[in-house]
C-alpha atoms as a PDB file:
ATOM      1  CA  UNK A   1       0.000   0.000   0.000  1.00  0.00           C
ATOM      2  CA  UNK A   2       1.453   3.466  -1.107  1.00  0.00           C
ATOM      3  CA  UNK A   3       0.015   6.630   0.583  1.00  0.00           C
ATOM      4  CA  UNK A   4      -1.906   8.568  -1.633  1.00  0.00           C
ATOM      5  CA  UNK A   5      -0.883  12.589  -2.220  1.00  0.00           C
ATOM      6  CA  UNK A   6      -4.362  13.614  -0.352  1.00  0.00           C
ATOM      7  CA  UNK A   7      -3.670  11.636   2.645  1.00  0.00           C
ATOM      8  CA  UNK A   8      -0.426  13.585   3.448  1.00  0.00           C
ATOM      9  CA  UNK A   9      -1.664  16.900   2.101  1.00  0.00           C
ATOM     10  CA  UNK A  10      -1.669  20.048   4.092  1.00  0.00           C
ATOM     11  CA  UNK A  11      -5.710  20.223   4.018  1.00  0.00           C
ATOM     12  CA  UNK A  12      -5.641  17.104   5.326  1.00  0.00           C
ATOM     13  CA  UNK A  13      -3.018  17.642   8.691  1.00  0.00           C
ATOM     14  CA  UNK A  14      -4.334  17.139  11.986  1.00  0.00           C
ATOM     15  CA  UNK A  15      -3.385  19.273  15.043  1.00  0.00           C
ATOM     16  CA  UNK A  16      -2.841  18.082  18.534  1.00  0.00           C
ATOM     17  CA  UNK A  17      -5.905  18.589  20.239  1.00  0.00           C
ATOM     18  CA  UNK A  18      -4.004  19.709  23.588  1.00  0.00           C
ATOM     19  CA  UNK A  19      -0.235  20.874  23.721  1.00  0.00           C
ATOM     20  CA  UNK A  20       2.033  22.348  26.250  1.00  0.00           C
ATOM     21  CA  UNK A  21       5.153  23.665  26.906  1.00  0.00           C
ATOM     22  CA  UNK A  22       7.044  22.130  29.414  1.00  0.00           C
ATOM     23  CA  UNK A  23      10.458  23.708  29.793  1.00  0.00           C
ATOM     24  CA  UNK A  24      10.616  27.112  27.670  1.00  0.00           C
ATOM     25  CA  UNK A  25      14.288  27.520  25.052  1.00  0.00           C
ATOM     26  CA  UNK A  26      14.781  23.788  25.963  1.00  0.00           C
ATOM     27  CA  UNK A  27      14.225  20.568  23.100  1.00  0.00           C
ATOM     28  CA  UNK A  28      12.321  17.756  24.533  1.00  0.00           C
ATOM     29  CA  UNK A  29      14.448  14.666  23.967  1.00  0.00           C
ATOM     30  CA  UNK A  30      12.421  11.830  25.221  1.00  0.00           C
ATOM     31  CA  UNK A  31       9.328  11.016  27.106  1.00  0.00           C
ATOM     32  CA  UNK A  32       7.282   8.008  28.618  1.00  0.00           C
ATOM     33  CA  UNK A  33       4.451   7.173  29.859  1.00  0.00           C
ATOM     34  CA  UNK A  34       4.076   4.752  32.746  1.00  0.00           C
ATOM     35  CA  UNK A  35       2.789   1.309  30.821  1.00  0.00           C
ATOM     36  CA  UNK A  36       1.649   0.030  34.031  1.00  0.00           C
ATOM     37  CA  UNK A  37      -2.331   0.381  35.382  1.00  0.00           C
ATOM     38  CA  UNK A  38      -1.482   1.686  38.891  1.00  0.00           C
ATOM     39  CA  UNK A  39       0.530   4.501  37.565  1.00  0.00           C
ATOM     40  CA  UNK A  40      -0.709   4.429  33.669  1.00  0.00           C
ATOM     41  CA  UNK A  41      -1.226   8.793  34.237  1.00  0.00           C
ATOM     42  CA  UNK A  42       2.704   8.653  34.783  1.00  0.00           C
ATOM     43  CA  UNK A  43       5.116  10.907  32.612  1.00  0.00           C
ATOM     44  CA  UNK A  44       8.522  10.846  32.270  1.00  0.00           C
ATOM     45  CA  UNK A  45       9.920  14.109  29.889  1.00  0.00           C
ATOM     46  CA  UNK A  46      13.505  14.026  29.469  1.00  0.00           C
ATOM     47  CA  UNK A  47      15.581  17.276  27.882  1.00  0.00           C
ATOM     48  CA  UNK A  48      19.350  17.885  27.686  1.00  0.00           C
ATOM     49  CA  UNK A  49      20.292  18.414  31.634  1.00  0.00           C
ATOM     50  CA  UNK A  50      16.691  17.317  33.635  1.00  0.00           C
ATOM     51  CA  UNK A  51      14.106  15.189  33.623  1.00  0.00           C
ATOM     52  CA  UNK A  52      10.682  16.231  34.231  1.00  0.00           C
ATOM     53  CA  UNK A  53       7.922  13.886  36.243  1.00  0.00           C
ATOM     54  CA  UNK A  54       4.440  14.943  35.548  1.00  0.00           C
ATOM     55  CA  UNK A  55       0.855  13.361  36.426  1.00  0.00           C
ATOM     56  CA  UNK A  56      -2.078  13.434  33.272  1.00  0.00           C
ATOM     57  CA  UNK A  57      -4.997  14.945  34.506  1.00  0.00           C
ATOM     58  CA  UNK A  58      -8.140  13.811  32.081  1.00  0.00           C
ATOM     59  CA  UNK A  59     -10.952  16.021  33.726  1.00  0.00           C
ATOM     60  CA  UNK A  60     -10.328  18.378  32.805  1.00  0.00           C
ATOM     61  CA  UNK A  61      -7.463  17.515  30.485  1.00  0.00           C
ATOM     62  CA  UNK A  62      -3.985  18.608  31.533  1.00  0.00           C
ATOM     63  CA  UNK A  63      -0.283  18.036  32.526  1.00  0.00           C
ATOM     64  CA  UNK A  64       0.640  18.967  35.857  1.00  0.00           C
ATOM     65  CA  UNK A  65       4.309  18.967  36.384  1.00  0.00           C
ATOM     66  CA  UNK A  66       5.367  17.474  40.024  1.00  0.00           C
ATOM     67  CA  UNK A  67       9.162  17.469  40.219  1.00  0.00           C
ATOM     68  CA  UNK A  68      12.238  18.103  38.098  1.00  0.00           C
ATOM     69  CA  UNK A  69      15.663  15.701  38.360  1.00  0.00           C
ATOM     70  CA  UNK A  70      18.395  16.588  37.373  1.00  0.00           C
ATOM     71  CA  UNK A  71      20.694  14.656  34.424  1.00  0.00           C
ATOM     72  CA  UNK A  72      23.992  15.684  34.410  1.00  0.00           C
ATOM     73  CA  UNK A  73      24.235  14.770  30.577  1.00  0.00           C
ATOM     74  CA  UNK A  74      21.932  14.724  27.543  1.00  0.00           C
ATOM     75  CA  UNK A  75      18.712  11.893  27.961  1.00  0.00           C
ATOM     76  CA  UNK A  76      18.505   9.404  25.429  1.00  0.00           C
ATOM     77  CA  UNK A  77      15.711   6.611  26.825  1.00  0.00           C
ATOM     78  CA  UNK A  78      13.619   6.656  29.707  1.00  0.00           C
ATOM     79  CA  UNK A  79      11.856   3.281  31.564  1.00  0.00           C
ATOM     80  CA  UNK A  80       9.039   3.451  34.429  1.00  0.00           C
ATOM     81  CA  UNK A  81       9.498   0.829  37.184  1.00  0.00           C
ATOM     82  CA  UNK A  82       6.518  -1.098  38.000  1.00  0.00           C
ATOM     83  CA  UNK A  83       7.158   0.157  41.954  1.00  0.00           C
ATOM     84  CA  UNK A  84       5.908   3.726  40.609  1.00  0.00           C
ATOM     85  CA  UNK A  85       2.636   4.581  42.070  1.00  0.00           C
ATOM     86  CA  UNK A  86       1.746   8.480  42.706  1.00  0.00           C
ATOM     87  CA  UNK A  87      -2.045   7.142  44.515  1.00  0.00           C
ATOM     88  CA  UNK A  88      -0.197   5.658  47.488  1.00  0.00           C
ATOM     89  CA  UNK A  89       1.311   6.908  50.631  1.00  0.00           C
ATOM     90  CA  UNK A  90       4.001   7.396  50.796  1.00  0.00           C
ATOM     91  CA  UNK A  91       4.449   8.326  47.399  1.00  0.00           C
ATOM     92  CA  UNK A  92       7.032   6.073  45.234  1.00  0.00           C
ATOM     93  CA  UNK A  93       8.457   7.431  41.769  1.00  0.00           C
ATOM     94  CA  UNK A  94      11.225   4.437  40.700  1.00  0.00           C
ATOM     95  CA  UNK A  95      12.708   4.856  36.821  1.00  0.00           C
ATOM     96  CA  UNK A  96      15.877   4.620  34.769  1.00  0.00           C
ATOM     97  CA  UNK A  97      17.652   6.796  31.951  1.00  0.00           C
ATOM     98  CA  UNK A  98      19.919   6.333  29.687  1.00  0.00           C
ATOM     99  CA  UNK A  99      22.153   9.322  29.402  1.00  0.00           C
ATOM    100  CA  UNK A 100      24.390  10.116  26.021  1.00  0.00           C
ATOM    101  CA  UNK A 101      27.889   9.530  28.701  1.00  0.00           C
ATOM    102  CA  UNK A 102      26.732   6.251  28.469  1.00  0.00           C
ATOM    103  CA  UNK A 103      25.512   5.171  31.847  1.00  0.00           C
ATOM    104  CA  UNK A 104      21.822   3.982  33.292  1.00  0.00           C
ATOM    105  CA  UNK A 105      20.789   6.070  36.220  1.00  0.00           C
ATOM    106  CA  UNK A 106      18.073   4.624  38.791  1.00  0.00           C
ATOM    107  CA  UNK A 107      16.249   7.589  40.295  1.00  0.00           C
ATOM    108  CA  UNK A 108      14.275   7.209  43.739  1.00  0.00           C
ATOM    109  CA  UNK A 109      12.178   9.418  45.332  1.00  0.00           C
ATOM    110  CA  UNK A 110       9.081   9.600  47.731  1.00  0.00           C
ATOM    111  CA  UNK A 111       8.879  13.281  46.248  1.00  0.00           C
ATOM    112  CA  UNK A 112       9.687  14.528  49.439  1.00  0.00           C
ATOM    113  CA  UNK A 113      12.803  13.450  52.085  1.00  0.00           C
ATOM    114  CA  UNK A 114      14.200  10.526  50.124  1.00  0.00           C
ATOM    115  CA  UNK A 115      16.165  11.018  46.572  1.00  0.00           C
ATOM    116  CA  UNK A 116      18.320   8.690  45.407  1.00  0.00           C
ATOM    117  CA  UNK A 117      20.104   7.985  42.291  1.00  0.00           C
ATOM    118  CA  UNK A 118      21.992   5.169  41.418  1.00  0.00           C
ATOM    119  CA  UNK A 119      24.598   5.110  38.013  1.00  0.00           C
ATOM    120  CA  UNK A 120      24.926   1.773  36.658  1.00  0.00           C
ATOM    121  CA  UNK A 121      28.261   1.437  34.137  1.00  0.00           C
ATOM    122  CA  UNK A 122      28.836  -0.887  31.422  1.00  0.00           C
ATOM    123  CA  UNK A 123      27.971   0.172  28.114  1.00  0.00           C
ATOM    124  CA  UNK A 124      30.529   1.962  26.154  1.00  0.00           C
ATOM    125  CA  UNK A 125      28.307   3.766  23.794  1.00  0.00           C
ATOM    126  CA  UNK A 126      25.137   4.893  23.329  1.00  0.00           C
ATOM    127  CA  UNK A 127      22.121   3.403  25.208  1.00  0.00           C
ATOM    128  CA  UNK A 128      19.367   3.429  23.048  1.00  0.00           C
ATOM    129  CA  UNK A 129      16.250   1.907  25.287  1.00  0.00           C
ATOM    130  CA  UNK A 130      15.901   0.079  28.537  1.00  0.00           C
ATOM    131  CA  UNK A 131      13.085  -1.452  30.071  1.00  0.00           C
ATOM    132  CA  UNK A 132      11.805  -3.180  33.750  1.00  0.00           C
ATOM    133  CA  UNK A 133      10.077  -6.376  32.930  1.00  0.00           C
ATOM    134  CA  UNK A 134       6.163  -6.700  34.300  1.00  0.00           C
ATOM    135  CA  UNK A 135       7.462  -8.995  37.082  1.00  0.00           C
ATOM    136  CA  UNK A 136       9.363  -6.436  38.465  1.00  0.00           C
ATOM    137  CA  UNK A 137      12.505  -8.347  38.521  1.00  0.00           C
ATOM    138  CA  UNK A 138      14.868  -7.258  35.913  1.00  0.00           C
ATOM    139  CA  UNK A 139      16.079  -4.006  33.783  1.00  0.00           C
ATOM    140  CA  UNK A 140      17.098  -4.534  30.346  1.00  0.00           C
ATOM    141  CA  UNK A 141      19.278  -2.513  28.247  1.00  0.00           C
ATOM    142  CA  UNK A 142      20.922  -2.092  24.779  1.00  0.00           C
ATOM    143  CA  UNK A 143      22.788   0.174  22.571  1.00  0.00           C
ATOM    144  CA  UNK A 144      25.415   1.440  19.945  1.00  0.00           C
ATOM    145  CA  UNK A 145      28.107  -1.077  21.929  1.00  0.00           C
ATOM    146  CA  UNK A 146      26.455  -4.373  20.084  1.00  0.00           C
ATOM    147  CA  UNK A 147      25.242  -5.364  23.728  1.00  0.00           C
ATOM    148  CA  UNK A 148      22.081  -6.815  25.702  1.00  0.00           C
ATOM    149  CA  UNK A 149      22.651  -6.304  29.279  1.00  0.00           C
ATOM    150  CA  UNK A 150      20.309  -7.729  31.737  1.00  0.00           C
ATOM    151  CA  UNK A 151      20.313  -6.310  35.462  1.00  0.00           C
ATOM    152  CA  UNK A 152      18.837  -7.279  38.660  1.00  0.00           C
ATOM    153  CA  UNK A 153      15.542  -4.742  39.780  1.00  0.00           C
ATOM    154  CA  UNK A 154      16.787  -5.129  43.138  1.00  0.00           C
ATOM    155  CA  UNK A 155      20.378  -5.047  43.778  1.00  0.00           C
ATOM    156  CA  UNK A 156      20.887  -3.105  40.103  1.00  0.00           C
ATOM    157  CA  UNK A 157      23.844  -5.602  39.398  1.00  0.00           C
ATOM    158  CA  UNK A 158      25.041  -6.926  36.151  1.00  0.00           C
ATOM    159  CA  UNK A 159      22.830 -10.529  35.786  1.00  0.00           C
ATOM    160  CA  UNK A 160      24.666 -10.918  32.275  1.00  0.00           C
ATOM    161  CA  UNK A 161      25.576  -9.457  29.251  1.00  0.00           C
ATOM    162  CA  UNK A 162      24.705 -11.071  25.625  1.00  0.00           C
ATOM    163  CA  UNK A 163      26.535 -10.367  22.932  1.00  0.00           C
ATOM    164  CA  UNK A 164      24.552  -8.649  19.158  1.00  0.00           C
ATOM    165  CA  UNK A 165      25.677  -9.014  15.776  1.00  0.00           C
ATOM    166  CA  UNK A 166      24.933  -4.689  15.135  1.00  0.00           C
ATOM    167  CA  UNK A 167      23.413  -2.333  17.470  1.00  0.00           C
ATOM    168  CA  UNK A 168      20.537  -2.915  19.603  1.00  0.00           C
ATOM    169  CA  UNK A 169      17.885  -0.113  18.548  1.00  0.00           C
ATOM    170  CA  UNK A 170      14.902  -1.684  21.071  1.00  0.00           C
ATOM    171  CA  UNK A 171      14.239  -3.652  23.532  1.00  0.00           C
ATOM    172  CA  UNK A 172      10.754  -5.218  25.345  1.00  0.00           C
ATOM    173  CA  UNK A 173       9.321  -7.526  27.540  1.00  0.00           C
ATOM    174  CA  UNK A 174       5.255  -8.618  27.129  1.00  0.00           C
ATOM    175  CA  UNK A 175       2.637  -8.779  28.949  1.00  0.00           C
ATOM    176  CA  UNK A 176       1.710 -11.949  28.046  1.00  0.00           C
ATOM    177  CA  UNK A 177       4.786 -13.995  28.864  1.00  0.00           C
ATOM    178  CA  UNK A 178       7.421 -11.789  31.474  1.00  0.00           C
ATOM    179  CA  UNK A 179      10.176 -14.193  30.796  1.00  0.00           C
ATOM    180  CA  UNK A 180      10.072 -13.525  27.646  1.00  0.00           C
ATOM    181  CA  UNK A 181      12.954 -10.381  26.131  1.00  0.00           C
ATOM    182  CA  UNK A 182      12.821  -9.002  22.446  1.00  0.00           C
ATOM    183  CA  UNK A 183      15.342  -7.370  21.218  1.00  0.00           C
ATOM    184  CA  UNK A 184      16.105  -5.434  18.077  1.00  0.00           C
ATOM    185  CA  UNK A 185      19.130  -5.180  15.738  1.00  0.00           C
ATOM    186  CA  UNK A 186      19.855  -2.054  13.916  1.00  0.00           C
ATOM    187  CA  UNK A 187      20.832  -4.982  11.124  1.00  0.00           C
ATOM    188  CA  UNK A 188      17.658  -6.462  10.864  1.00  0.00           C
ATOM    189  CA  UNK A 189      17.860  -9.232  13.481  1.00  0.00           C
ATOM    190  CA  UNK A 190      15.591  -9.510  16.542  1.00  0.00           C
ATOM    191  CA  UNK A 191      16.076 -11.722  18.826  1.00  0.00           C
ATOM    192  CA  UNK A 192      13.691 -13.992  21.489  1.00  0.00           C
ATOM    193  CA  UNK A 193      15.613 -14.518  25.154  1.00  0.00           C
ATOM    194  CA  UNK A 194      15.118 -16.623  27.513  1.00  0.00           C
ATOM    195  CA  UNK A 195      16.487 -14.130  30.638  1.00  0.00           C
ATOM    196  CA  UNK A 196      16.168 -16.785  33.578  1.00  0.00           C
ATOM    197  CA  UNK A 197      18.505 -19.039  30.922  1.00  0.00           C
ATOM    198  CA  UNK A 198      20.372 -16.193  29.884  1.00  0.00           C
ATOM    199  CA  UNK A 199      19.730 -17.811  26.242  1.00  0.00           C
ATOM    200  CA  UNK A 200      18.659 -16.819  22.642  1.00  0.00           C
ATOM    201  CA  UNK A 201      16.141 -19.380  21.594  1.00  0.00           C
ATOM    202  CA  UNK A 202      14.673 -17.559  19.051  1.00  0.00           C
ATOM    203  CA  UNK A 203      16.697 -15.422  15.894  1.00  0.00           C
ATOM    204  CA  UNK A 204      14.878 -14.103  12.867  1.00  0.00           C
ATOM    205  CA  UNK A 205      16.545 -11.826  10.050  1.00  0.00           C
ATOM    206  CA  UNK A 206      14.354  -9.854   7.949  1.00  0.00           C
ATOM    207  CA  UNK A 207      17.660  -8.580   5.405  1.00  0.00           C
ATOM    208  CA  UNK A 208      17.201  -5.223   6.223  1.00  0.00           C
ATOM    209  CA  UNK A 209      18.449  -2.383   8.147  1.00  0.00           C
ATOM    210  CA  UNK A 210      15.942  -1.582  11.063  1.00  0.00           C
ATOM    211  CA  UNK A 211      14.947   2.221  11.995  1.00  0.00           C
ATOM    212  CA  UNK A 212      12.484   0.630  14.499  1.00  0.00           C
ATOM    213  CA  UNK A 213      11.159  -2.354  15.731  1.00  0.00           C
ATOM    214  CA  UNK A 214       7.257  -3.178  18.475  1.00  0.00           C
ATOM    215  CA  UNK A 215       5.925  -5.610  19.425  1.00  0.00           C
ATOM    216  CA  UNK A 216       2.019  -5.643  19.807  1.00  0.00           C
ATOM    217  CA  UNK A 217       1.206  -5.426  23.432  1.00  0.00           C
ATOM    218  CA  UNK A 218      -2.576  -7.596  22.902  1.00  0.00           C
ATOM    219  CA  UNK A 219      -0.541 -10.358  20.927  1.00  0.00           C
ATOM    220  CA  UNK A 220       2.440 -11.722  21.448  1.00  0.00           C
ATOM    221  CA  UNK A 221       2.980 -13.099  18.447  1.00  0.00           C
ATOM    222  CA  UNK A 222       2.336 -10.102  16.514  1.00  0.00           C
ATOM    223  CA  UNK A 223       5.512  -7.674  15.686  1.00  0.00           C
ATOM    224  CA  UNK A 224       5.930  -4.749  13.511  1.00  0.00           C
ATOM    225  CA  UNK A 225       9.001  -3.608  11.446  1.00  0.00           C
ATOM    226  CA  UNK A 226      10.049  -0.178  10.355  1.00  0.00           C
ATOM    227  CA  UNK A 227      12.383  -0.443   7.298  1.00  0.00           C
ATOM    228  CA  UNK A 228      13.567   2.293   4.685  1.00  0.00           C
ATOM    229  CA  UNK A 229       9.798   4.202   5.365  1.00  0.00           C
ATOM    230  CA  UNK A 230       8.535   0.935   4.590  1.00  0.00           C
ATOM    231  CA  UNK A 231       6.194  -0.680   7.840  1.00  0.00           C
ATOM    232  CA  UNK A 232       5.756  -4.456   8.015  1.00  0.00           C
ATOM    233  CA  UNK A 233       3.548  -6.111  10.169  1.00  0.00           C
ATOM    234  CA  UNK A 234       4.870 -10.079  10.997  1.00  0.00           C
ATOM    235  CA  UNK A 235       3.621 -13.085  12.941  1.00  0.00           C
ATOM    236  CA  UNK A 236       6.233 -14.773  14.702  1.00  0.00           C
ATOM    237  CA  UNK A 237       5.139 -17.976  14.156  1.00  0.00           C
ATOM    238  CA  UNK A 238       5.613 -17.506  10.186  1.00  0.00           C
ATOM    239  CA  UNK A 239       8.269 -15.157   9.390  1.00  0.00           C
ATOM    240  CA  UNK A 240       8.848 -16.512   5.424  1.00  0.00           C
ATOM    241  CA  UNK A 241       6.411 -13.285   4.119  1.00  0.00           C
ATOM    242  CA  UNK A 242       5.059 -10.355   6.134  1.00  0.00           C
ATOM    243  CA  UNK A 243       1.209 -10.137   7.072  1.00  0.00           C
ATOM    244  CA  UNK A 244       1.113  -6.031   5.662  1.00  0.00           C
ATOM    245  CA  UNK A 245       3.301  -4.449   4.063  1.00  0.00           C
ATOM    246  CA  UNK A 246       2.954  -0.458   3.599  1.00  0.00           C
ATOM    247  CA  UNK A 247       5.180   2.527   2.625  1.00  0.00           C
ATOM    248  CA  UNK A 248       4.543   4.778   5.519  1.00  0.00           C
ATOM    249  CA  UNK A 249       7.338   7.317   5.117  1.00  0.00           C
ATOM    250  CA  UNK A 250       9.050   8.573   1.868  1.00  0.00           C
ATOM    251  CA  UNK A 251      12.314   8.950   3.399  1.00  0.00           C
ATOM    252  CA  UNK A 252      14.597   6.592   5.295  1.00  0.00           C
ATOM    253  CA  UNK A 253      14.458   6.375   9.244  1.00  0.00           C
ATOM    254  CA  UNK A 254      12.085   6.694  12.460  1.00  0.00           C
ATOM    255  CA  UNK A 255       9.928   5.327  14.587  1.00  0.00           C
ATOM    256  CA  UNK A 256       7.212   2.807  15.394  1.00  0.00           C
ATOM    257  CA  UNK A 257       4.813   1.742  18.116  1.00  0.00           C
ATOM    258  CA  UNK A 258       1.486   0.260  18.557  1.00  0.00           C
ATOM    259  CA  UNK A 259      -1.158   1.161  20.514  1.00  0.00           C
ATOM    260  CA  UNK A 260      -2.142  -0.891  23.325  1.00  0.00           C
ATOM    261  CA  UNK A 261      -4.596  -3.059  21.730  1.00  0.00           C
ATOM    262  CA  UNK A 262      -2.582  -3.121  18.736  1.00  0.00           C
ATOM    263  CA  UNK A 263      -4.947  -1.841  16.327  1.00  0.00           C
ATOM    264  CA  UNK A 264      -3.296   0.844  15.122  1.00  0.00           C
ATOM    265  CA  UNK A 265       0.415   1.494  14.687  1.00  0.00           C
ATOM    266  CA  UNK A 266       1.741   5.347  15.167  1.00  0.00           C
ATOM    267  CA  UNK A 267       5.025   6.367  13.153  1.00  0.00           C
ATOM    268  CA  UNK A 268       7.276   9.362  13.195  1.00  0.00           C
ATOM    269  CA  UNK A 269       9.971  10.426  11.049  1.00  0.00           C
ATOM    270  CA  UNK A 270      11.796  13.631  11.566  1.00  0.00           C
ATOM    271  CA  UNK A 271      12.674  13.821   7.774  1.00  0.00           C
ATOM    272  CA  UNK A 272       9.775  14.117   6.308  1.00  0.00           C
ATOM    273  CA  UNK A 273       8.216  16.074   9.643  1.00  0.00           C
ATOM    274  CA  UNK A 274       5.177  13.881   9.617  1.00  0.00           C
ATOM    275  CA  UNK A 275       3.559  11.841  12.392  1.00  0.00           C
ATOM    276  CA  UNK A 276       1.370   9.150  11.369  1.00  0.00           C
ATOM    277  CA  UNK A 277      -1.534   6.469  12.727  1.00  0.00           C
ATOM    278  CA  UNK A 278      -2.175   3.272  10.604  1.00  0.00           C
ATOM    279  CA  UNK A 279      -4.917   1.220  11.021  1.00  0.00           C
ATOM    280  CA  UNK A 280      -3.891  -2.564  11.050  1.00  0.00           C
ATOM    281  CA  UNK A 281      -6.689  -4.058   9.880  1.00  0.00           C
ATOM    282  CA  UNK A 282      -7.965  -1.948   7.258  1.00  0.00           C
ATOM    283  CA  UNK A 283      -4.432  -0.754   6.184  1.00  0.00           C
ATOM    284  CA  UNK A 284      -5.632   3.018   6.356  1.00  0.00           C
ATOM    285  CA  UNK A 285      -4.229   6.249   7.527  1.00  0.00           C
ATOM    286  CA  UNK A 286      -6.676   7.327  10.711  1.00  0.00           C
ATOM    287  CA  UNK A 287      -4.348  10.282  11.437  1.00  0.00           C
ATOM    288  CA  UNK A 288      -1.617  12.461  10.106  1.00  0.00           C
ATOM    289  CA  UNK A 289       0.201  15.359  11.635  1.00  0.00           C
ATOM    290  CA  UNK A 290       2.802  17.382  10.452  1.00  0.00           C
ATOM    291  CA  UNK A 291       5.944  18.136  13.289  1.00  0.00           C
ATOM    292  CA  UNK A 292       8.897  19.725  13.724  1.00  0.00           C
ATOM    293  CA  UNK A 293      11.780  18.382  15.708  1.00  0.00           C
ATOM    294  CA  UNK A 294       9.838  15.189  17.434  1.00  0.00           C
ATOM    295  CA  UNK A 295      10.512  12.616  20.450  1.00  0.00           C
ATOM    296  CA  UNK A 296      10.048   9.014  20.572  1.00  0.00           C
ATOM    297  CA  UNK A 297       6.380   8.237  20.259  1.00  0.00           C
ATOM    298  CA  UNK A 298       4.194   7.282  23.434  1.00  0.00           C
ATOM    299  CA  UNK A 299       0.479   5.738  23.839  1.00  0.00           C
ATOM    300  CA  UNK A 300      -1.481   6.181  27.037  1.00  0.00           C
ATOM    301  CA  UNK A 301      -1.679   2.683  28.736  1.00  0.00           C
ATOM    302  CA  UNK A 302      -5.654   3.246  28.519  1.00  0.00           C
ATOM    303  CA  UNK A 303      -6.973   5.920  26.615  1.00  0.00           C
ATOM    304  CA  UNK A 304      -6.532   6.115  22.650  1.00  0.00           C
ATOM    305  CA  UNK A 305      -4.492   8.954  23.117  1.00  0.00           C
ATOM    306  CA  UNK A 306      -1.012   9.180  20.977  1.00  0.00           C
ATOM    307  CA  UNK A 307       2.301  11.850  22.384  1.00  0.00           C
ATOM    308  CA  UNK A 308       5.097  13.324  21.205  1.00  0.00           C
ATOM    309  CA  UNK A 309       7.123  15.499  22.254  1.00  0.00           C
ATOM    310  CA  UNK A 310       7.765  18.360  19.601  1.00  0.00           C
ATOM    311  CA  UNK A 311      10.567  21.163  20.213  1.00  0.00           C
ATOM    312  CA  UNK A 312       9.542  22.366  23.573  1.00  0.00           C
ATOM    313  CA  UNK A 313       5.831  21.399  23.840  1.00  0.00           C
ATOM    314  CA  UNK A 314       4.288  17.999  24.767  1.00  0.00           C
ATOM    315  CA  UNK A 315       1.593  17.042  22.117  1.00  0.00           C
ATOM    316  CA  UNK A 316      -1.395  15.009  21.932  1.00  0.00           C
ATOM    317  CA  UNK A 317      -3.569  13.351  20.102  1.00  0.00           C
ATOM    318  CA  UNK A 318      -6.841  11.288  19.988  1.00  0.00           C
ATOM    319  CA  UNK A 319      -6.971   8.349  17.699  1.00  0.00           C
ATOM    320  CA  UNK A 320      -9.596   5.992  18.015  1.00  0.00           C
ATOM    321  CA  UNK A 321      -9.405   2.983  15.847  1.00  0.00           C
ATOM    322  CA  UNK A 322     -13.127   2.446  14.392  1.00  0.00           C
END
């Protein structure tokens, strides 16, 4: 499928339907919303020396920011522990970011008394993602150094370190199946782990160099590919053709992610300055959005609500998928 000229034509943009600027003269870099229940109104908004913690408020709709951390260098992923919970007392804020020196930080705070942070070293080049697993027991990590490193929740040591053909561009645990790890290649390999086993058991190829790689939080057998523009939706358990295949973007490069049902698939690409929303099934463009200098992508663990971060302001959207 090949985008049509009216479906990415000016007439047709949409704008965010709330926006806000959360750190005036200042880029946002990353952000991330909590993909846990308990703390699903959880954002994380990293910039060049901070990171900001804010709470979504839905009626009536706003950010509130809480608390600003600082980062002592330039934040390049950010990962929400599953110990996060802003509804409790006392109040418990747990999450890790990669920074570009290339060292994890643990921050911990009650948002009061008690901050800690914690640097983790290891990598020798860029981080690009990290993730806690459901379970709570682990921290995963990978970047520019060709590594997976796994790390205990608890103590934050080094459980093991597995070695990648290229760069690992992302990395995820399901839902479904906690001891399961995906992780993706810049290549064109992902790879199934095994983290209890410290083992690969499961290696696909897809001959291609990756901009971005998701897998579909309702299925976990369900992945999606970004490649030259190109988006390609797989099954797992028969990886010899893709399911969909569908230019997205003209030019090379970007990102992917699905929503949490995995019925639609949002992509960004900061060449052609366009944010996107595919519809799985029908193979249809439900939203498209013109941007300037964009973050990762983010969906709300609940609501059909899409969020970028562009230049200084956080964006959103609201893309339903019927």
């Amino acid at each position: 499928m090949i985008l049509t000229k009216t479906e990415g034509s000016r007439s047709h943009l949409s704008e965010p339907f709330y926006s806000k600027v959360i750190s005036e003269n200042e880029q946002i870099l990353c952000i991330e919303f909590s993909q846990f229940e308990w703390s699903q109104d959880v954002i994380l908004i990293g910039f060049k020396s901070k990171i900001v913690l804010a709470h979504l408020e839905i009626d009536p709709f706003d950010v509130k920011i809480i608390t600003e951390f600082a980062h002592p260098v330039r934040c390049t992923t950010l990962s929400i522990s599953p110990d996060t919970s802003l509804a409790l007392s006392p109040r418990e804020v747990l999450f890790c970011a990669g920074g570009a020196d290339f060292k994890l930080r643990i921050f911990k705070s009650d948002l009061g008394e008690t901050n800690l942070c914690k640097v983790l070293s290891g990598h020798n080049s860029y981080i690009n993602d990290c993730s806690f697993d459901t379970e709570n027991q682990y921290l995963a990590s990978t970047g520019d150094d060709n590594t997976l490193r796994i790390w205990y929740k608890e103590t934050f040591e080094l459980k093991c370190t597995m070695p990648l053909m290229s760069p690992g561009m992302n990395v995820y645990w399901h839902r479904a199946d906690s001891g399961k790890l995906l992780v993706a290649e810049k290549m064109g390999i992902i790879r199934l782990c095994n983290v209890e086993k410290e083992i690969c058991f499961q290696s696909i190829n897809f001959c291609k160099p990756l901009s971005s790689f998701h897998w579909s939080p309702s299925d976990i057998f369900i992945v999606a590919s970004l490649l030259f523009g190109e988006l390609q939706i797989w099954d797992l358990t028969n990886v010899c053709l893709p399911l969909q295949v569908s230019t997205l973007f003209s030019k090379n490069g970007g990102q992917i992610k699905f929503s949490p049902l995995g019925e639609l698939v949002a992509g960004i690409n900061n060449l052609d300055q366009m944010l996107k929303v595919f519809h799985v099934k029908s193979e249809s463009i439900k939203l498209s959005a013109s941007v300037t200098l964009p973050s990762n992508i983010c969906w709300h663990y609940r609501y059909p609500l899409v969020c970028i971060g562009d230049d200084s302001k956080l964006c959103f959207w609201k893309v339903t998928a019927n």
